[in-house]
C-alpha atoms as a PDB file:
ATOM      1  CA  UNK A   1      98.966  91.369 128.626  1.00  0.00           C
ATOM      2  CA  UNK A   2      99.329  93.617 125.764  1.00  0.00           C
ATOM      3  CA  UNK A   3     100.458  96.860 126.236  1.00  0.00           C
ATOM      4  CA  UNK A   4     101.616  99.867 124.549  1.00  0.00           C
ATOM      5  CA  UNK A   5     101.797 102.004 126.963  1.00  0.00           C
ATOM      6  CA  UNK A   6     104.564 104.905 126.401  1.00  0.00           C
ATOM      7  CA  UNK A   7     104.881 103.304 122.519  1.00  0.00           C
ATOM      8  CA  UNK A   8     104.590 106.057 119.510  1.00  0.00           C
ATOM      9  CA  UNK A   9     102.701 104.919 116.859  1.00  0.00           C
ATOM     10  CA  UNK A  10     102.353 106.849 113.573  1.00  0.00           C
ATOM     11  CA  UNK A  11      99.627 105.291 111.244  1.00  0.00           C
ATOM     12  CA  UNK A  12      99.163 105.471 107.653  1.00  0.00           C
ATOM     13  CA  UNK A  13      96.081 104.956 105.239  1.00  0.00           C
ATOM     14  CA  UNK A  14      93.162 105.811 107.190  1.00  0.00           C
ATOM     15  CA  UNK A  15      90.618 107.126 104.499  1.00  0.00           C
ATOM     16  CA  UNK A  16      87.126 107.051 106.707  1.00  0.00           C
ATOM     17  CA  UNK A  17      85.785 105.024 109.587  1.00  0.00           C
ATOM     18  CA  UNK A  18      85.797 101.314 106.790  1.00  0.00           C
ATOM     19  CA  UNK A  19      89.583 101.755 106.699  1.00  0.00           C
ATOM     20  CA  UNK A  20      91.551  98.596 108.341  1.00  0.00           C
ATOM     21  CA  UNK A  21      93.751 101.515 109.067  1.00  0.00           C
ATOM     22  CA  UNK A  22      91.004 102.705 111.059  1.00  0.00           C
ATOM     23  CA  UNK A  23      90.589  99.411 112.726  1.00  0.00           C
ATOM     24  CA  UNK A  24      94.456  98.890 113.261  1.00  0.00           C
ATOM     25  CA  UNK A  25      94.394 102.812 114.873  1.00  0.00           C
ATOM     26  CA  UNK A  26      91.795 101.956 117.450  1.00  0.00           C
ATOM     27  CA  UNK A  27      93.174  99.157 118.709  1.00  0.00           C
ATOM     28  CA  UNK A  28      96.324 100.695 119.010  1.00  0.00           C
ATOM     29  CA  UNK A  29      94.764 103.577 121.272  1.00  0.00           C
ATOM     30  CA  UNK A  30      93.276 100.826 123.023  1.00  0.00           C
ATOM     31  CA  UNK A  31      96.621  99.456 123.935  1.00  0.00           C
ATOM     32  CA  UNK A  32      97.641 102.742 125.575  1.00  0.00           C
ATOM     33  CA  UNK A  33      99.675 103.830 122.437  1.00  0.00           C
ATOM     34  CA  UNK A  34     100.349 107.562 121.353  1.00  0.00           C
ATOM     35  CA  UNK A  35      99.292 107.897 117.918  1.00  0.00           C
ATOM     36  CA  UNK A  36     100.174 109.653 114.613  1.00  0.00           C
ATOM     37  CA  UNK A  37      97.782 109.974 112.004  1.00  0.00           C
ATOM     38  CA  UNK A  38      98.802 110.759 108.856  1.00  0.00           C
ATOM     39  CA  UNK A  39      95.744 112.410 105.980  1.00  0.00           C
ATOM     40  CA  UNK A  40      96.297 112.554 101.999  1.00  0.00           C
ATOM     41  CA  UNK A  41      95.905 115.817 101.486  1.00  0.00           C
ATOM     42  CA  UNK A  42      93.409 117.478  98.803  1.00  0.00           C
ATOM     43  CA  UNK A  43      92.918 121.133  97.386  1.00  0.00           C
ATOM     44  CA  UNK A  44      89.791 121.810  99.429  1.00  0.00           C
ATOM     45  CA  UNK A  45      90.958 120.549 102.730  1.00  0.00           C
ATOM     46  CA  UNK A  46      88.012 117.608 102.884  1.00  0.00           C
ATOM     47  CA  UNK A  47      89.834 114.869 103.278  1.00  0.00           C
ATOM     48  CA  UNK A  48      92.185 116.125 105.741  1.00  0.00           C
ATOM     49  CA  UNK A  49      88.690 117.304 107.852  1.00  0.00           C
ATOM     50  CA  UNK A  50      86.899 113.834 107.201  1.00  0.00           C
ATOM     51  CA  UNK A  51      89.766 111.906 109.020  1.00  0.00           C
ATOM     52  CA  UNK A  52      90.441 114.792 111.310  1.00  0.00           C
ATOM     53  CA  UNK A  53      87.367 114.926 112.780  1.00  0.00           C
ATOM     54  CA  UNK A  54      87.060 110.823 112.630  1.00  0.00           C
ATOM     55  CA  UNK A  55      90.044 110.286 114.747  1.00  0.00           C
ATOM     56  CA  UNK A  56      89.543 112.739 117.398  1.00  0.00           C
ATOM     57  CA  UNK A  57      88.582 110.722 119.937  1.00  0.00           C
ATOM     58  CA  UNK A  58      91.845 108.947 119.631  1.00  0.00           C
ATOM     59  CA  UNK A  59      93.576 112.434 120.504  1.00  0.00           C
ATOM     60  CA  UNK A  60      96.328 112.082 118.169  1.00  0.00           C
ATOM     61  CA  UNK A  61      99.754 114.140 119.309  1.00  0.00           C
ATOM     62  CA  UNK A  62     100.562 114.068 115.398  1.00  0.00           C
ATOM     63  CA  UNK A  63      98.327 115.154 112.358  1.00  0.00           C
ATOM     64  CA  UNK A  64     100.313 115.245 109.334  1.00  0.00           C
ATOM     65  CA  UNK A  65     100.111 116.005 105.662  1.00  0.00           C
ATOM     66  CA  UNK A  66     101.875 112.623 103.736  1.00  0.00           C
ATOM     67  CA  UNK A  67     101.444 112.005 100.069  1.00  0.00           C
ATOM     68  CA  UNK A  68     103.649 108.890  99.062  1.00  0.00           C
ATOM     69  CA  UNK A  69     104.370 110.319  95.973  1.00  0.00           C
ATOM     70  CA  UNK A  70     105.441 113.806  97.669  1.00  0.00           C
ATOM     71  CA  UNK A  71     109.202 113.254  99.053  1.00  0.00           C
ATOM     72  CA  UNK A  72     109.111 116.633 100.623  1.00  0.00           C
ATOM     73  CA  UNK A  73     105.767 115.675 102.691  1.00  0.00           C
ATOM     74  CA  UNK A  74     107.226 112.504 103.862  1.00  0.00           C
ATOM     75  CA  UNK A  75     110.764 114.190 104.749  1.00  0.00           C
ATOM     76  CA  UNK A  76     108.275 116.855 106.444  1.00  0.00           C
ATOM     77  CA  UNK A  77     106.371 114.277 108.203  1.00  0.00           C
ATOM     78  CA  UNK A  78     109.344 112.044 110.350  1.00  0.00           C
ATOM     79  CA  UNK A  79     111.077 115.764 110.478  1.00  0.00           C
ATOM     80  CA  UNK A  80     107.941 116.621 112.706  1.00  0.00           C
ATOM     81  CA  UNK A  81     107.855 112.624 114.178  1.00  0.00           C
ATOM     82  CA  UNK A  82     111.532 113.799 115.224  1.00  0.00           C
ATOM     83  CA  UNK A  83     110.816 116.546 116.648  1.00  0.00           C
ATOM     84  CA  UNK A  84     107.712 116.255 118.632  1.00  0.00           C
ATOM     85  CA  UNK A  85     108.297 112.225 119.779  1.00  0.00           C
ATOM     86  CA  UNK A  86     112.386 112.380 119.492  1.00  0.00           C
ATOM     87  CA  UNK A  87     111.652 108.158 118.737  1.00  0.00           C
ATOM     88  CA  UNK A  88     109.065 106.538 116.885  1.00  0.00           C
ATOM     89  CA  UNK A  89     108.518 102.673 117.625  1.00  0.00           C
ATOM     90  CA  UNK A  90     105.260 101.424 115.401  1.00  0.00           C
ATOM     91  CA  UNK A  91     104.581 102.033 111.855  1.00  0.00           C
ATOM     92  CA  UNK A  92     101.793 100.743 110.192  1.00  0.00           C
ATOM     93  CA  UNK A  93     101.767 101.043 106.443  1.00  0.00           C
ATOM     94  CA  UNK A  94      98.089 100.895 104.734  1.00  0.00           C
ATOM     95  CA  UNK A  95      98.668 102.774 101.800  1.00  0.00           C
ATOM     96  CA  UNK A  96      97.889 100.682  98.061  1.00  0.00           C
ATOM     97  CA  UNK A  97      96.014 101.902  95.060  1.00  0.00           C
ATOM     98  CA  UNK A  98      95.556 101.150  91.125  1.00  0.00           C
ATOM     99  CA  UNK A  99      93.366 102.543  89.006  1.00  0.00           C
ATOM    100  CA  UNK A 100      89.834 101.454  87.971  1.00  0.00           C
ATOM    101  CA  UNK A 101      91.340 100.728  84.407  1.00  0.00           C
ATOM    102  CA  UNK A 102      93.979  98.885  85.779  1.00  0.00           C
ATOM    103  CA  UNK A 103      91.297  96.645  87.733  1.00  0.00           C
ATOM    104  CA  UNK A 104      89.651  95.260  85.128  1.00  0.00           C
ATOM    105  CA  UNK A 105      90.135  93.812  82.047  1.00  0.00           C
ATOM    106  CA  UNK A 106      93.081  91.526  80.290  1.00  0.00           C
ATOM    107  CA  UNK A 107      96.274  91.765  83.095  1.00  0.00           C
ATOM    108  CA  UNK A 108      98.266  92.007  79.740  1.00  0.00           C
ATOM    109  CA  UNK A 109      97.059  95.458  79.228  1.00  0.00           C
ATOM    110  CA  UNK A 110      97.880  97.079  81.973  1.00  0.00           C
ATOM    111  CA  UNK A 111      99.507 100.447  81.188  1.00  0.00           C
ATOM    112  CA  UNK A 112     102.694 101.232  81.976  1.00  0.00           C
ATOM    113  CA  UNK A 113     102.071 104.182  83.830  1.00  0.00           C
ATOM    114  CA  UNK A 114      98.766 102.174  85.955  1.00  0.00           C
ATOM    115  CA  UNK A 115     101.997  99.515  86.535  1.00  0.00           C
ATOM    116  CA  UNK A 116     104.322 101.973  87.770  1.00  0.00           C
ATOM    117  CA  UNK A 117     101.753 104.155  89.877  1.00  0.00           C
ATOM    118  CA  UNK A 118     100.307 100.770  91.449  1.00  0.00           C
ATOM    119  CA  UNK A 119     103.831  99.606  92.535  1.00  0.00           C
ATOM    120  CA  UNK A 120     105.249 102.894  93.747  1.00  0.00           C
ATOM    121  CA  UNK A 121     102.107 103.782  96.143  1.00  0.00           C
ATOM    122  CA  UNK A 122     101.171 100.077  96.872  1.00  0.00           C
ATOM    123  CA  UNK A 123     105.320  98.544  97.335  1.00  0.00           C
ATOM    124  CA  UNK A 124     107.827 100.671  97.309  1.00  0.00           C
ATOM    125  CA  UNK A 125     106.577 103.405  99.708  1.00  0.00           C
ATOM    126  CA  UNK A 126     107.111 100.581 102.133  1.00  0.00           C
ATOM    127  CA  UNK A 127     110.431 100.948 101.842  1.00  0.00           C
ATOM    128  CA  UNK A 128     110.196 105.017 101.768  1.00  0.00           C
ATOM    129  CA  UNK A 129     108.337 105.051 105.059  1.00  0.00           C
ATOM    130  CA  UNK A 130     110.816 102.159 106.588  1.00  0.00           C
ATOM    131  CA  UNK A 131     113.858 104.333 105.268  1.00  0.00           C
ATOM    132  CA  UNK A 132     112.464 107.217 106.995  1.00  0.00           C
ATOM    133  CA  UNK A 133     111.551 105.928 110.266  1.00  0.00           C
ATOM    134  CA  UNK A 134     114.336 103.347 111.035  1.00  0.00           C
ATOM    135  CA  UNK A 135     116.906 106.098 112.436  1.00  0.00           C
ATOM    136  CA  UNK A 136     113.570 106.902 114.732  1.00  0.00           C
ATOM    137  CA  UNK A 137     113.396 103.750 116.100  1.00  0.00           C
ATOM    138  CA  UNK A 138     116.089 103.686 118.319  1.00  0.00           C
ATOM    139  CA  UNK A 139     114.738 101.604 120.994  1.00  0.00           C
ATOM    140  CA  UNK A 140     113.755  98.658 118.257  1.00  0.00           C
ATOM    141  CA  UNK A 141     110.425  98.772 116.660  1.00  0.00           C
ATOM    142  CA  UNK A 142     107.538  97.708 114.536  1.00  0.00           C
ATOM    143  CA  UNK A 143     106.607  98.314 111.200  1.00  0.00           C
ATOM    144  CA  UNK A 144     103.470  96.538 109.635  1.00  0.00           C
ATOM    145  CA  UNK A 145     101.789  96.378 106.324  1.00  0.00           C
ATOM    146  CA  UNK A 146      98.739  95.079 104.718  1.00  0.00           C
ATOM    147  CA  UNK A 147      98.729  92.897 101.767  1.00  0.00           C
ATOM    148  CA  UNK A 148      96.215  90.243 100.498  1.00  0.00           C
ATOM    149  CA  UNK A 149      95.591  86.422  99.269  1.00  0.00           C
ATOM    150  CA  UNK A 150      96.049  88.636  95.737  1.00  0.00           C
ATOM    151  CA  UNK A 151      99.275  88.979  95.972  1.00  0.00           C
ATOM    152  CA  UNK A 152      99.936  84.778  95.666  1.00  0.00           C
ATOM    153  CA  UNK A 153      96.812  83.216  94.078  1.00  0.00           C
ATOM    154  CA  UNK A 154      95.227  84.975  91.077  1.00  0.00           C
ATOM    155  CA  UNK A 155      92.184  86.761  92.325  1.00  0.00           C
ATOM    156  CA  UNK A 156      89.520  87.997  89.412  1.00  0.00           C
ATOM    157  CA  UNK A 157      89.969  91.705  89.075  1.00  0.00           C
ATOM    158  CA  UNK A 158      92.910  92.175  91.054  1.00  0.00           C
ATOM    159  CA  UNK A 159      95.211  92.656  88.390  1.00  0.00           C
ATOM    160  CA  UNK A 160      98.123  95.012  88.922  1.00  0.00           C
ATOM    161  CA  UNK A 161      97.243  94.706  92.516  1.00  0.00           C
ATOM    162  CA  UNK A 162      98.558  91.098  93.065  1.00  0.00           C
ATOM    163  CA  UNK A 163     101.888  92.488  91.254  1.00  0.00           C
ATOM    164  CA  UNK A 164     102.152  95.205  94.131  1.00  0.00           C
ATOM    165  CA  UNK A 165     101.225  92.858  97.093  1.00  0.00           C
ATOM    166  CA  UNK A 166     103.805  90.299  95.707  1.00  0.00           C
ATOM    167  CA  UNK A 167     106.225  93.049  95.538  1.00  0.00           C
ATOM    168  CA  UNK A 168     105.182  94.597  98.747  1.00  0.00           C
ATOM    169  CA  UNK A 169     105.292  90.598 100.508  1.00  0.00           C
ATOM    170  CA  UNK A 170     108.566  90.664  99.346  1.00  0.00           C
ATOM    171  CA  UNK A 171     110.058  93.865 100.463  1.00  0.00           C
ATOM    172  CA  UNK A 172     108.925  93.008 103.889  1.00  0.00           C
ATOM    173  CA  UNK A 173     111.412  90.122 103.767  1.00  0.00           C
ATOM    174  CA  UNK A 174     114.632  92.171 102.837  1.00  0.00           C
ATOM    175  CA  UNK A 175     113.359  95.114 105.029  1.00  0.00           C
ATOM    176  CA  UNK A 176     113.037  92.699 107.675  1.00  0.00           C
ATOM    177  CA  UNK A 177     116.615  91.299 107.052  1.00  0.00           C
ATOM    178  CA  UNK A 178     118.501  94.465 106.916  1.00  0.00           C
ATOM    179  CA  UNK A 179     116.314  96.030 110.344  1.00  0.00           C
ATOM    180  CA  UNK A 180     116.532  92.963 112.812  1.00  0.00           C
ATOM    181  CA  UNK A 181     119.921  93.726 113.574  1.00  0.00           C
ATOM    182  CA  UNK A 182     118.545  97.091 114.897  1.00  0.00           C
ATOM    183  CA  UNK A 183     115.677  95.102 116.688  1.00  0.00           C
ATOM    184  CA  UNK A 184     113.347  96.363 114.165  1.00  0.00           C
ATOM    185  CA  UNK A 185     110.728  93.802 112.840  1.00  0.00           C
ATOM    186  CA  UNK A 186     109.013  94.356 109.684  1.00  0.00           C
ATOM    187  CA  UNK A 187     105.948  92.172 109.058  1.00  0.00           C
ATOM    188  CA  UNK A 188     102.773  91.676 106.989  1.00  0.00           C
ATOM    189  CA  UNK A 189      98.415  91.048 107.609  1.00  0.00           C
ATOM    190  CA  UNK A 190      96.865  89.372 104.535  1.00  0.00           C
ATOM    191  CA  UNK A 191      93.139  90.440 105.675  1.00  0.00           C
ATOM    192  CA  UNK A 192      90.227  88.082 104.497  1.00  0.00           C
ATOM    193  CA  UNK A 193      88.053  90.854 101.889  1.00  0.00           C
ATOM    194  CA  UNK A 194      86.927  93.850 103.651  1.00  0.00           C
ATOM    195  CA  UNK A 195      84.449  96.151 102.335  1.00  0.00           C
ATOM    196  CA  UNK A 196      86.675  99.448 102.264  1.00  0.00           C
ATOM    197  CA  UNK A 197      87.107 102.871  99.742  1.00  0.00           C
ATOM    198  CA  UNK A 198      89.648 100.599  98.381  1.00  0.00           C
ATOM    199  CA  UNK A 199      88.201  97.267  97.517  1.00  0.00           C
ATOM    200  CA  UNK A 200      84.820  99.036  96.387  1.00  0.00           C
ATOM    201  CA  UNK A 201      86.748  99.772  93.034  1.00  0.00           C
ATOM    202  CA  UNK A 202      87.654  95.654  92.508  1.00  0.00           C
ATOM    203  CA  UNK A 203      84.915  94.319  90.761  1.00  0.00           C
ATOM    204  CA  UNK A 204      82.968  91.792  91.919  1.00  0.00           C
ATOM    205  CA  UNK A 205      83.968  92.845  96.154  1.00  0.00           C
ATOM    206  CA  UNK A 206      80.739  91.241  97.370  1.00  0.00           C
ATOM    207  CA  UNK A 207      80.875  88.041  95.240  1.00  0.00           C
ATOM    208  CA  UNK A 208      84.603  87.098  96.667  1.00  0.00           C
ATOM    209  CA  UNK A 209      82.901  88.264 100.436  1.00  0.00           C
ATOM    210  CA  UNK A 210      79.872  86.074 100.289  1.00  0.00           C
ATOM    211  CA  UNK A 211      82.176  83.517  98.641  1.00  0.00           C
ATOM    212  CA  UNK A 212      84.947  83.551 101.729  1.00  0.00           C
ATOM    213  CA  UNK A 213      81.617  83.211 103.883  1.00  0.00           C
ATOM    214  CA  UNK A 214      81.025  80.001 101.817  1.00  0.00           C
ATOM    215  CA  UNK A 215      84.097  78.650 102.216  1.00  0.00           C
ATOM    216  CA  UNK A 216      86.632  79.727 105.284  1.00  0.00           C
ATOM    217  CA  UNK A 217      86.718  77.440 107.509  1.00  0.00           C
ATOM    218  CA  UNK A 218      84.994  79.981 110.403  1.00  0.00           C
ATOM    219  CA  UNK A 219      82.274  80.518 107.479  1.00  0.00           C
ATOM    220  CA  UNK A 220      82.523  84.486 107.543  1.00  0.00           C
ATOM    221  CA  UNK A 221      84.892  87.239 106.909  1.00  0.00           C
ATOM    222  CA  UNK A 222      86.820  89.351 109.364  1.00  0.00           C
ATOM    223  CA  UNK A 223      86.554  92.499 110.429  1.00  0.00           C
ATOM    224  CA  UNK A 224      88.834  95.901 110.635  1.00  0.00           C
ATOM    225  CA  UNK A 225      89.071  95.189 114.651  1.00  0.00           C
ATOM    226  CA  UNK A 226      89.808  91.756 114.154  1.00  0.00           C
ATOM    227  CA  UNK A 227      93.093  92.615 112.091  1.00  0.00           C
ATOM    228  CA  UNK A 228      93.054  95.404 114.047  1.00  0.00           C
ATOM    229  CA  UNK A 229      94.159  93.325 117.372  1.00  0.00           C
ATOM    230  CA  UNK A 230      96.240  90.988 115.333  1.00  0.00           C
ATOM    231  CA  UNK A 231      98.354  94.704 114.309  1.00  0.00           C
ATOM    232  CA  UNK A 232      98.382  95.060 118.230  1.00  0.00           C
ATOM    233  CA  UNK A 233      99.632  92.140 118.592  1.00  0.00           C
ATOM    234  CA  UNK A 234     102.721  92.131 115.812  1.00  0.00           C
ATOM    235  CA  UNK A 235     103.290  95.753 117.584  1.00  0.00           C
ATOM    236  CA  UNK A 236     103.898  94.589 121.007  1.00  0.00           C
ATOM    237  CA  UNK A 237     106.504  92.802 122.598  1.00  0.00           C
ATOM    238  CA  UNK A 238     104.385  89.957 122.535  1.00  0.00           C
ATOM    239  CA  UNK A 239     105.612  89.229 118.910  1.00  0.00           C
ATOM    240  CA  UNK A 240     108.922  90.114 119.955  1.00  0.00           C
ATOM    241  CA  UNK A 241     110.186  86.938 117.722  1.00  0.00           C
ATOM    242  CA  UNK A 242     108.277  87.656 115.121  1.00  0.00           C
ATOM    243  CA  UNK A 243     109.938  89.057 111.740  1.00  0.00           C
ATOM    244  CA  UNK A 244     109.383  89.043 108.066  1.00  0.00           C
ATOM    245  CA  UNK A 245     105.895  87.341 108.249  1.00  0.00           C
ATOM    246  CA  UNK A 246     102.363  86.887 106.369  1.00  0.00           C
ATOM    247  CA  UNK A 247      99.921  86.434 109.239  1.00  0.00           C
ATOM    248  CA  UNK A 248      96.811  85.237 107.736  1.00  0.00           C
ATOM    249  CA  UNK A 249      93.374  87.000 109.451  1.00  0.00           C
ATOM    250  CA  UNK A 250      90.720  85.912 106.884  1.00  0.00           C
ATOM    251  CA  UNK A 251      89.287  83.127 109.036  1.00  0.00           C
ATOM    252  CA  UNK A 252      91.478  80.514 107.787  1.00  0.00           C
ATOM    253  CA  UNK A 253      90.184  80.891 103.878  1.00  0.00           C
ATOM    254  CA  UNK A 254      94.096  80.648 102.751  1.00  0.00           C
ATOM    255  CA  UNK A 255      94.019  77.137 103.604  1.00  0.00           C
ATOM    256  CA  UNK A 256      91.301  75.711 101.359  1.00  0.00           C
ATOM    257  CA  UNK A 257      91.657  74.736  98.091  1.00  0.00           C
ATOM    258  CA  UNK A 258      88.144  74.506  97.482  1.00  0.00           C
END
């Protein structure tokens, strides 16, 4: 049975109730873990009310400030992980973005600052977050990410994107390397096409959606509960042999090739 009962959880990337992170969050509750919920923070406080008020029936123990791009807010954050849990044993990384510009158009004019903004916030705050929470997870632990088909197979409009996801595929390979030792495994969800905040700015998000219903073999999409449970399921001991993976949910469209 899966359980994660007496397991601390601290969850990234939840933007409103579309979020995977969402998804992945709920099913973690459901388990019986304690959760963390991390909010990008904004001048006028919305954001930080919008997923406040969405995940209060979760009853986080943790509700934290944590801007990728702000080392002081994530030293701030495991400081208060640290101090309130004293461990930490699941981290689930859903944090990617590019801008609009950088989502469209010829690849080979990608800016370098779009490049560089895509891969720091999509890739390497992987590695920031896994830095931060590996002398946490003293008991072993969990650490997942999201990445897409993108990231592999050129996908029209992804752009910079696929560069991050191939980096962030990547990363989860050497972070999984250097953490097993510690019992930590490090692994990876490529999710079939969601409609989220994030995918709205890819263009074309309901042609590839309709076209995954065409074509997976299960003739539909997934949902956020559906990777949700497979997040679960890489958190618990269940998985407990599982390390530096892709699992697949997008009802078995990675296996066609037409």
């Amino acid at each position: 049975m899966l359980d994660l009962t007496g397991k601390n959880a601290f969850v990234t990337g939840i933007a409103n109730n579309r979020s995977i992170a969402w998804g992945i969050a709920q099913q973690l509750h459901q388990a019986g873990a304690n959760l963390g919920i991390t909010y990008l923070p904004d001048e006028r406080g919305r954001h930080e009310k919008k997923v406040r008020d969405l995940v209060e029936p979760l009853n986080p123990s943790l509700y934290l400030p944590c801007n990728v791009q702000n080392d002081e807010q994530v030293d701030a954050a495991f400081k208060a992980i640290a101090d309130k849990w004293g461990k930490l044993d699941i981290l689930i990384h859903c944090l990617a973005f590019a801008g609009k510009e950088e989502l469209s158009g010829d690849f080979s004019n990608t800016s370098r600052e779009g490049f560089t903004r895509a891969l720091e916030i999509s890739s390497y705050s992987l590695m920031q977050l896994s830095a931060a929470a590996k002398p946490l997870m003293t008991e072993g632990g969990s650490i997942v990410t999201l990445t897409y088909l993108g990231g592999v197979r050129v996908i029209p409009n992804y752009n910079v994107m696929g560069t991050a996801k191939a980096a962030l595929e990547m990363n989860v390979r050497y972070l999984a390397a250097e953490m097993g030792p510690q019992n930590i495994r490090v692994n990876a969800i490529s999710s079939g096409p969601i409609r989220t905040l994030a995918s709205s700015a890819v263009g074309g998000i309901l042609d590839m959606i309709h076209h995954v219903e065409d074509v997976a073999p299960l003739r539909r999409t997934v949902t956020q509960t559906e990777v949700g449970n497979a997040a679960a399921f890489l958190c618990s001991d269940l998985a407990s042999g599982i390390t530096g993976q892709v699992l697949y949910v997008d009802a078995g469209y990675e296996i066609m090739g037409m």
